[in-house]
PDB file of N, CA and C in Angstrom:
ATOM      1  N   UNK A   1     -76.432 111.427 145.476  1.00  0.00           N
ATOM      2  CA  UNK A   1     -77.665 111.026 144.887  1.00  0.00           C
ATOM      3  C   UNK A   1     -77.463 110.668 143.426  1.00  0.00           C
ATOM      4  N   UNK A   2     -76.279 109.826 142.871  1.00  0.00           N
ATOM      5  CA  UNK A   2     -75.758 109.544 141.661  1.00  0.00           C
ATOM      6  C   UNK A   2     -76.702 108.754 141.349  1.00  0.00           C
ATOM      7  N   UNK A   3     -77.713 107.685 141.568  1.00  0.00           N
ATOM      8  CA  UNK A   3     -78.661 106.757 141.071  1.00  0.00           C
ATOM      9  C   UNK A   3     -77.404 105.809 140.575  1.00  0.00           C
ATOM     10  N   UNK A   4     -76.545 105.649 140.368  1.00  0.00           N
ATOM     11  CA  UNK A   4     -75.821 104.297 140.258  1.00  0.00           C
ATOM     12  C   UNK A   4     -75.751 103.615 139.191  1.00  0.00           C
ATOM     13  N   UNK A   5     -76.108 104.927 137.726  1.00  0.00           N
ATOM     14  CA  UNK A   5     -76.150 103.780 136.320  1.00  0.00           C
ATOM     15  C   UNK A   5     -75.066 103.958 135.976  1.00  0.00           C
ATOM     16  N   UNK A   6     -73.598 104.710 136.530  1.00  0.00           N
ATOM     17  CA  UNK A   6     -72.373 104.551 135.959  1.00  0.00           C
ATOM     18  C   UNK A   6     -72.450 104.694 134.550  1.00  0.00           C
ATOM     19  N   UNK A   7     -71.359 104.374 133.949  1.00  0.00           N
ATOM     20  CA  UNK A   7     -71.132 105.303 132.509  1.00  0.00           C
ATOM     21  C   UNK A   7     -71.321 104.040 131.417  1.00  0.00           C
ATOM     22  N   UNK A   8     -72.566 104.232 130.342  1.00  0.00           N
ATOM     23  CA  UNK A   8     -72.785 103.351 129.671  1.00  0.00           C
ATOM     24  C   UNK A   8     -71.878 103.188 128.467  1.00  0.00           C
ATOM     25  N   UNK A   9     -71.061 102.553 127.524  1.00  0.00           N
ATOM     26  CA  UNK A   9     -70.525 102.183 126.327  1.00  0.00           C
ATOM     27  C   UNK A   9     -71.626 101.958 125.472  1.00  0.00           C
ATOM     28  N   UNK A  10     -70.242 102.083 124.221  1.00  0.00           N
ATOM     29  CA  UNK A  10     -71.419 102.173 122.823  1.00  0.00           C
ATOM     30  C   UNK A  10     -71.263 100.025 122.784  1.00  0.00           C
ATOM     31  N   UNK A  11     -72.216  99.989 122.004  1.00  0.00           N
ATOM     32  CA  UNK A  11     -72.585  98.193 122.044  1.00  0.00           C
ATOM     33  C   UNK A  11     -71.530  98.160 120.837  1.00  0.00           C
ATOM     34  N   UNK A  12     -70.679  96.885 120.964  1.00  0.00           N
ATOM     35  CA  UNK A  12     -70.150  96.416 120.447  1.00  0.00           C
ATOM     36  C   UNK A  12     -70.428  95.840 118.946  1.00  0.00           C
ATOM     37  N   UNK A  13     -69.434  95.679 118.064  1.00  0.00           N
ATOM     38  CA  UNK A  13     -69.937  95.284 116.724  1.00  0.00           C
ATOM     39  C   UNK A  13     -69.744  93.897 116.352  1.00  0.00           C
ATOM     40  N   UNK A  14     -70.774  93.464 115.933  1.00  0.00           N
ATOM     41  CA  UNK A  14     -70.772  91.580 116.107  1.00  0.00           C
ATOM     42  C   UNK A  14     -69.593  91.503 115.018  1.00  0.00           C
ATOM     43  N   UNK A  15     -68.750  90.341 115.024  1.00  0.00           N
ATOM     44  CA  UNK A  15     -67.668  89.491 114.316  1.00  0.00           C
ATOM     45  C   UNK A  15     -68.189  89.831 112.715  1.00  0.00           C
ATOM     46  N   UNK A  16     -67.078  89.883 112.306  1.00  0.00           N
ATOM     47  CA  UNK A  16     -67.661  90.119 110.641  1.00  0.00           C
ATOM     48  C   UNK A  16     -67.926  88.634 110.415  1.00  0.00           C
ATOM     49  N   UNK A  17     -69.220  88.464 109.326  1.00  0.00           N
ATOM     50  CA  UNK A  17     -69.632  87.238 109.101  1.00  0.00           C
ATOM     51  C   UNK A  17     -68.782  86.565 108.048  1.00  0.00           C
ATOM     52  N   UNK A  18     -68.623  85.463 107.764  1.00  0.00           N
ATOM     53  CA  UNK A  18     -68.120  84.467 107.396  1.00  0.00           C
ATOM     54  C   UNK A  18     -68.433  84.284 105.802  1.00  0.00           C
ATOM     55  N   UNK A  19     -67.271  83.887 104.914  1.00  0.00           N
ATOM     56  CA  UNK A  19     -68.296  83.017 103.515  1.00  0.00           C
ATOM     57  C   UNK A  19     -69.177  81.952 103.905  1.00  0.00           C
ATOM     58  N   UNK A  20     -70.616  82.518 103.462  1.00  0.00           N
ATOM     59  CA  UNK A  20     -71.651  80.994 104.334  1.00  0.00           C
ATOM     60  C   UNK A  20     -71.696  80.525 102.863  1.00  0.00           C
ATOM     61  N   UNK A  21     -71.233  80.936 101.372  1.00  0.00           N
ATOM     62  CA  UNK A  21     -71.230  80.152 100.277  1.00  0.00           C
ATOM     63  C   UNK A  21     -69.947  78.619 100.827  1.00  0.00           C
ATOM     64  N   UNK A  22     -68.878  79.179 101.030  1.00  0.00           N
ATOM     65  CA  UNK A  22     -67.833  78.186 101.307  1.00  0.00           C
ATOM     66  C   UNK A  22     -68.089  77.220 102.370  1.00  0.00           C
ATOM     67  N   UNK A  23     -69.011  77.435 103.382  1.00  0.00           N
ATOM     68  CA  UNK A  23     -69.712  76.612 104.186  1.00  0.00           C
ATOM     69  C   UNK A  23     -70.949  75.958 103.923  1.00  0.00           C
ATOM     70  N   UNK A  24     -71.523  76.382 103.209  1.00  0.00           N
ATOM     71  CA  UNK A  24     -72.445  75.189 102.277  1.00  0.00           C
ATOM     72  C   UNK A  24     -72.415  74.623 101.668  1.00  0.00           C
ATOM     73  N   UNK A  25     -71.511  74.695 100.607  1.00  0.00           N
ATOM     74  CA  UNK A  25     -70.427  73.835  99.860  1.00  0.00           C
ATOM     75  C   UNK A  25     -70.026  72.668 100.491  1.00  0.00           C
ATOM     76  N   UNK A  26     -68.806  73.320 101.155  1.00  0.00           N
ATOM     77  CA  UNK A  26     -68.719  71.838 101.770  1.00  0.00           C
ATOM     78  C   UNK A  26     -69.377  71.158 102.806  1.00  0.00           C
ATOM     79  N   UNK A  27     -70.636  71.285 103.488  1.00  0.00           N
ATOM     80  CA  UNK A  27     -71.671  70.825 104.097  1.00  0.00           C
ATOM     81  C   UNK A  27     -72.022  69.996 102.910  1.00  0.00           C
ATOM     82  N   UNK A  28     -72.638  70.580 101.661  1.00  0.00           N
ATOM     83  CA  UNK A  28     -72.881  69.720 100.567  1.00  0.00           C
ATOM     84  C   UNK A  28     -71.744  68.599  99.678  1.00  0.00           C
ATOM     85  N   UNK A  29     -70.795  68.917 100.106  1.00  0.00           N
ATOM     86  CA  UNK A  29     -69.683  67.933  99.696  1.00  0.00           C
ATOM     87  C   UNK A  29     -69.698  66.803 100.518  1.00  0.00           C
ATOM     88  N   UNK A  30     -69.289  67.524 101.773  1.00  0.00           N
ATOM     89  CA  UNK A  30     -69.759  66.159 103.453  1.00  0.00           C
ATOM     90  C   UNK A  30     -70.744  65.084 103.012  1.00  0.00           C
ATOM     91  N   UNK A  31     -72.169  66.011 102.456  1.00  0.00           N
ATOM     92  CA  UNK A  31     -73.426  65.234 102.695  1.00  0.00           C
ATOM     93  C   UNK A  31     -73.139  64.221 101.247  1.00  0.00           C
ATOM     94  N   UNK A  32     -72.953  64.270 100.026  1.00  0.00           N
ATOM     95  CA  UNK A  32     -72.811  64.097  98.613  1.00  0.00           C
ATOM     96  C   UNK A  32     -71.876  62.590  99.290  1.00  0.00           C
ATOM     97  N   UNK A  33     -70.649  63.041 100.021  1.00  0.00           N
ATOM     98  CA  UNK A  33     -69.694  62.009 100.093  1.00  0.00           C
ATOM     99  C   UNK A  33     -70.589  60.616 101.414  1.00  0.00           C
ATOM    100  N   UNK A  34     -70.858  61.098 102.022  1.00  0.00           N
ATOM    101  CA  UNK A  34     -71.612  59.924 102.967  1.00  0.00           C
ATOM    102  C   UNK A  34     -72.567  59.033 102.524  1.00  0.00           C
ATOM    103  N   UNK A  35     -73.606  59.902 101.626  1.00  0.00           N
ATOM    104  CA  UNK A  35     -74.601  59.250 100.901  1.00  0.00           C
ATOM    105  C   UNK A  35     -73.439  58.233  99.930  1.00  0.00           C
ATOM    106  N   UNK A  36     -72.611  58.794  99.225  1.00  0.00           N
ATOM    107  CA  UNK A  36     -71.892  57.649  98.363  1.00  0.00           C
ATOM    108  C   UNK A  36     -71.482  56.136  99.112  1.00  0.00           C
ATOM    109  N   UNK A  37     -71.344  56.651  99.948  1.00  0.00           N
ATOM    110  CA  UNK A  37     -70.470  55.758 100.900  1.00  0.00           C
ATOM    111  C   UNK A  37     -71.308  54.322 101.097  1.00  0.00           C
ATOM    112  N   UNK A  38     -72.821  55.447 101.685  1.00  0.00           N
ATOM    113  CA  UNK A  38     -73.914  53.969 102.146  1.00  0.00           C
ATOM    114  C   UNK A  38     -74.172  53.760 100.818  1.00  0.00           C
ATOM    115  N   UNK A  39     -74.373  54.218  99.887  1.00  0.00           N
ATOM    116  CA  UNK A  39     -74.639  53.503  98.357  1.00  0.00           C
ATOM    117  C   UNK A  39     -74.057  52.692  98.273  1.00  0.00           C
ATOM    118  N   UNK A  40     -72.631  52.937  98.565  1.00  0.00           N
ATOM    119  CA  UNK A  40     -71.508  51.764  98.060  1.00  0.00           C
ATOM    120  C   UNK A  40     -72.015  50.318  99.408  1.00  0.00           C
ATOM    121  N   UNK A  41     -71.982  50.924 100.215  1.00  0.00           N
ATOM    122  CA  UNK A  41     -72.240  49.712 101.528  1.00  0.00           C
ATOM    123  C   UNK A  41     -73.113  48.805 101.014  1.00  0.00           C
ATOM    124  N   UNK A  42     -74.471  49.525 100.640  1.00  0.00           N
ATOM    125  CA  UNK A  42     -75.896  48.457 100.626  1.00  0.00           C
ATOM    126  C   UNK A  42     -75.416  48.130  98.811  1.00  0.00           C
ATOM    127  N   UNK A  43     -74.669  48.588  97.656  1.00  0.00           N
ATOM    128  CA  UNK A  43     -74.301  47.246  96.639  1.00  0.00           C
ATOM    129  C   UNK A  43     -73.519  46.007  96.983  1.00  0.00           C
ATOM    130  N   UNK A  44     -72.621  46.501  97.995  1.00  0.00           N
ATOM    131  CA  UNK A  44     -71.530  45.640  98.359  1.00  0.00           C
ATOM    132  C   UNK A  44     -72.279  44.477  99.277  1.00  0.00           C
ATOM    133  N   UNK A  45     -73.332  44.737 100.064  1.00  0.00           N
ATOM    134  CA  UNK A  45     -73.895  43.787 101.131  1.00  0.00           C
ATOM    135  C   UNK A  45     -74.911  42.770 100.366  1.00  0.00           C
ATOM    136  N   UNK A  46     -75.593  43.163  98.939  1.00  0.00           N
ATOM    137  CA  UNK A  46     -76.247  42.892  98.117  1.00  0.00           C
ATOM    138  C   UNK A  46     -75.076  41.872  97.044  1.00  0.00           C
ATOM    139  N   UNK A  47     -74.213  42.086  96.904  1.00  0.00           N
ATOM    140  CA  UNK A  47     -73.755  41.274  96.382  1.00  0.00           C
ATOM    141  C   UNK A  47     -72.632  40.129  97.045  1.00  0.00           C
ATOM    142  N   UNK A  48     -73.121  40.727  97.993  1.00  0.00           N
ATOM    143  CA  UNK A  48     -72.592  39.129  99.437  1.00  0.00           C
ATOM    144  C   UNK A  48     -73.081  38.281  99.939  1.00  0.00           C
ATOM    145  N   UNK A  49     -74.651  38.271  99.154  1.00  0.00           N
ATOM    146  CA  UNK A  49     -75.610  37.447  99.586  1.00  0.00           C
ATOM    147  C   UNK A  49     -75.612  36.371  98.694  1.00  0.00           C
ATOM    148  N   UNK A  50     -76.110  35.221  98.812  1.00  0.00           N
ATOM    149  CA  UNK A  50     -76.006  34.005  98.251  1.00  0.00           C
ATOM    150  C   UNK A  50     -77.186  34.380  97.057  1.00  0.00           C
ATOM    151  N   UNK A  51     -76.782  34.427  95.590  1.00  0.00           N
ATOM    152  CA  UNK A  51     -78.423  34.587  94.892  1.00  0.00           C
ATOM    153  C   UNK A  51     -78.559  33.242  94.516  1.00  0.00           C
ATOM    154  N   UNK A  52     -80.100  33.092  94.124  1.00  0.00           N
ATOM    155  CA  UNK A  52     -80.398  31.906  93.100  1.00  0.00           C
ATOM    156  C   UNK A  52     -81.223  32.316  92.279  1.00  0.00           C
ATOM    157  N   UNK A  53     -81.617  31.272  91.222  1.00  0.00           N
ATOM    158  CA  UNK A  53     -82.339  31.719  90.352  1.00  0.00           C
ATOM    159  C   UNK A  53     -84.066  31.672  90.972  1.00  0.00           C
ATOM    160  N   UNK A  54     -84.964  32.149  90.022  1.00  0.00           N
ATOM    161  CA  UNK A  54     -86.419  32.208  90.398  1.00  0.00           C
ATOM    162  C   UNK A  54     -86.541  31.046  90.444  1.00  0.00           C
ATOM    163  N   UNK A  55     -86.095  29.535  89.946  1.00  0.00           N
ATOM    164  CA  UNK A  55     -86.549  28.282  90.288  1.00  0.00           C
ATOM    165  C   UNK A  55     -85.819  27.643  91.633  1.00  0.00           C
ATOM    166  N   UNK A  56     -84.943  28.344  92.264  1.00  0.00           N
ATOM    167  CA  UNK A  56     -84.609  27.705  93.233  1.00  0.00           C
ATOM    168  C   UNK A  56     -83.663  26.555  92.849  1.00  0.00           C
ATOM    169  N   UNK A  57     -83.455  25.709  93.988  1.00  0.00           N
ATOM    170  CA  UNK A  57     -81.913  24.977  93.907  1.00  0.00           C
ATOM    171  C   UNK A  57     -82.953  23.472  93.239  1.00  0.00           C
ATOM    172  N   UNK A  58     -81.786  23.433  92.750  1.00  0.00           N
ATOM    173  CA  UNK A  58     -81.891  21.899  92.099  1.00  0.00           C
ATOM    174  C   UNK A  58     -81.806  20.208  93.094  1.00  0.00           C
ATOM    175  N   UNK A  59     -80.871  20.447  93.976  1.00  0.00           N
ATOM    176  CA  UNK A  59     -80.770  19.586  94.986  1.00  0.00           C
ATOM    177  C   UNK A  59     -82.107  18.780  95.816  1.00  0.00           C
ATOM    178  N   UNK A  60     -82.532  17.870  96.122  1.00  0.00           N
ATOM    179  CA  UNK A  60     -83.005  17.714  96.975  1.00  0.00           C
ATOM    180  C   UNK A  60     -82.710  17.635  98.236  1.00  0.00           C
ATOM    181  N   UNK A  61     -83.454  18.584  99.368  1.00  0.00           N
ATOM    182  CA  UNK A  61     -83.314  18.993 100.620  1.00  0.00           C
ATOM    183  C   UNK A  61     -83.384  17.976 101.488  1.00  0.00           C
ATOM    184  N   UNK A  62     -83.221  17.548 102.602  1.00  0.00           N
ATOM    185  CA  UNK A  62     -83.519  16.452 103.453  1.00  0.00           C
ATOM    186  C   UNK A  62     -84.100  17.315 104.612  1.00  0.00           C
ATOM    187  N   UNK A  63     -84.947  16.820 104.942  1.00  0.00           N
ATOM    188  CA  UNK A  63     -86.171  17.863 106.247  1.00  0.00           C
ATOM    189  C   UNK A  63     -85.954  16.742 107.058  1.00  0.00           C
ATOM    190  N   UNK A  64     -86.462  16.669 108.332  1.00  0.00           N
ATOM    191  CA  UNK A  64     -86.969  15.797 109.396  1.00  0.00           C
ATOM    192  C   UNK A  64     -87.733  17.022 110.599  1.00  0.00           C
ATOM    193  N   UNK A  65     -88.982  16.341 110.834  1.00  0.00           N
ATOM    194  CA  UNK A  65     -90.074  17.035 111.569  1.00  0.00           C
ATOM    195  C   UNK A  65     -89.548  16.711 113.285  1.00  0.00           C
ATOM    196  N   UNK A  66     -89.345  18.240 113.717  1.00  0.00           N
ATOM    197  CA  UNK A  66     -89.476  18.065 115.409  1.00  0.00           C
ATOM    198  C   UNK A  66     -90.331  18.737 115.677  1.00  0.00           C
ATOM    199  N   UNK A  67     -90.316  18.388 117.482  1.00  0.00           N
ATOM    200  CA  UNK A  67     -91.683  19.046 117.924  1.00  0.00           C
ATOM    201  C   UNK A  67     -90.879  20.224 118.335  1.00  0.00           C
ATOM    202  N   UNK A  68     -91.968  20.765 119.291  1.00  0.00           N
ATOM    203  CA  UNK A  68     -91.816  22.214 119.837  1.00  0.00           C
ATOM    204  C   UNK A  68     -90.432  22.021 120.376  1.00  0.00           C
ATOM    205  N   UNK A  69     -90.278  21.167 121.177  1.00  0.00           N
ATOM    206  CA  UNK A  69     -88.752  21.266 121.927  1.00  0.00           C
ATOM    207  C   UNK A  69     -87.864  21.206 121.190  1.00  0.00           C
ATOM    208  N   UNK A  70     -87.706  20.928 120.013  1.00  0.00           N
ATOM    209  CA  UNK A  70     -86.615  20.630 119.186  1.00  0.00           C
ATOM    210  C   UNK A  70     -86.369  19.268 119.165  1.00  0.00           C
ATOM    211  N   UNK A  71     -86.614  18.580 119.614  1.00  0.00           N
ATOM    212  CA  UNK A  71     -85.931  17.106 119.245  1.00  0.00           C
ATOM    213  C   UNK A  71     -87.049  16.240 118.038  1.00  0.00           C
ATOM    214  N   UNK A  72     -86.192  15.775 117.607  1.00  0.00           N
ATOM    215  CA  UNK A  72     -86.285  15.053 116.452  1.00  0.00           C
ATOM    216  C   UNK A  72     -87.206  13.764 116.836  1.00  0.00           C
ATOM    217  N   UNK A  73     -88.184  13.953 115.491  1.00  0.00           N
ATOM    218  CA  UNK A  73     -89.302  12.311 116.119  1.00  0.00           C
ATOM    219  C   UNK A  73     -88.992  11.286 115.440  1.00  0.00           C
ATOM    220  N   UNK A  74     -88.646  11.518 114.007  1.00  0.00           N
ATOM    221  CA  UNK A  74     -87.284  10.658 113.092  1.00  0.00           C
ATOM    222  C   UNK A  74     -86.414  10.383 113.651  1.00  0.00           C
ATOM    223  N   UNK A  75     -85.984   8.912 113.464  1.00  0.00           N
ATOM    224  CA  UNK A  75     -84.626   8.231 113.649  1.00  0.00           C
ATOM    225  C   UNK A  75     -83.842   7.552 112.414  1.00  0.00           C
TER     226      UNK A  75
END
C-alpha cells in the first residue's frame, strides 16, 4: 500500500546567470553598427541620383502626343 510517490529530490539550481551588462553592450554595438550602415546606404543612393537645379534643364525637350495604345499620331 506504498501509494507510488517514490522518493522525491531536492529541485535543482538554475545555471548561474550571465554578464547581461556584456550582452547589452554588444546588442547596442550590433544595433549602433546597422543603423550606420543604412545611413551610409540611403547618402550613397542620394547621391546616385541625377540632381538639377530648381530651374530645371536648359535643353529643349522634344514630346510627341500618343494615344492610349501607345502609338504615335505625329509623323
Amino acid at each position: 500500500m506504498g501509494g507510488g510517490m517514490g522518493k522525491m529530490s531536492a529541485p535543482q539550481m538554475p545555471p548561474p546567470m550571465t554578464d547581461v551588462t556584456d550582452k547589452t553592450a554588444e546588442e547596442e554595438a550590433k544595433l549602433a553598427a546597422e543603423k550606420q550602415r543604412m545611413l551610409d546606404t540611403k547618402k550613397k543612393g542620394q547621391y546616385a541620383t541625377i540632381l538639377t537645379s530648381g530651374e530645371g534643364l536648359d535643353e529643349p525637350v522634344e514630346t510627341q502626343k500618343t494615344t492610349l495604345g501607345g502609338t504615335s499620331t505625329m509623323s
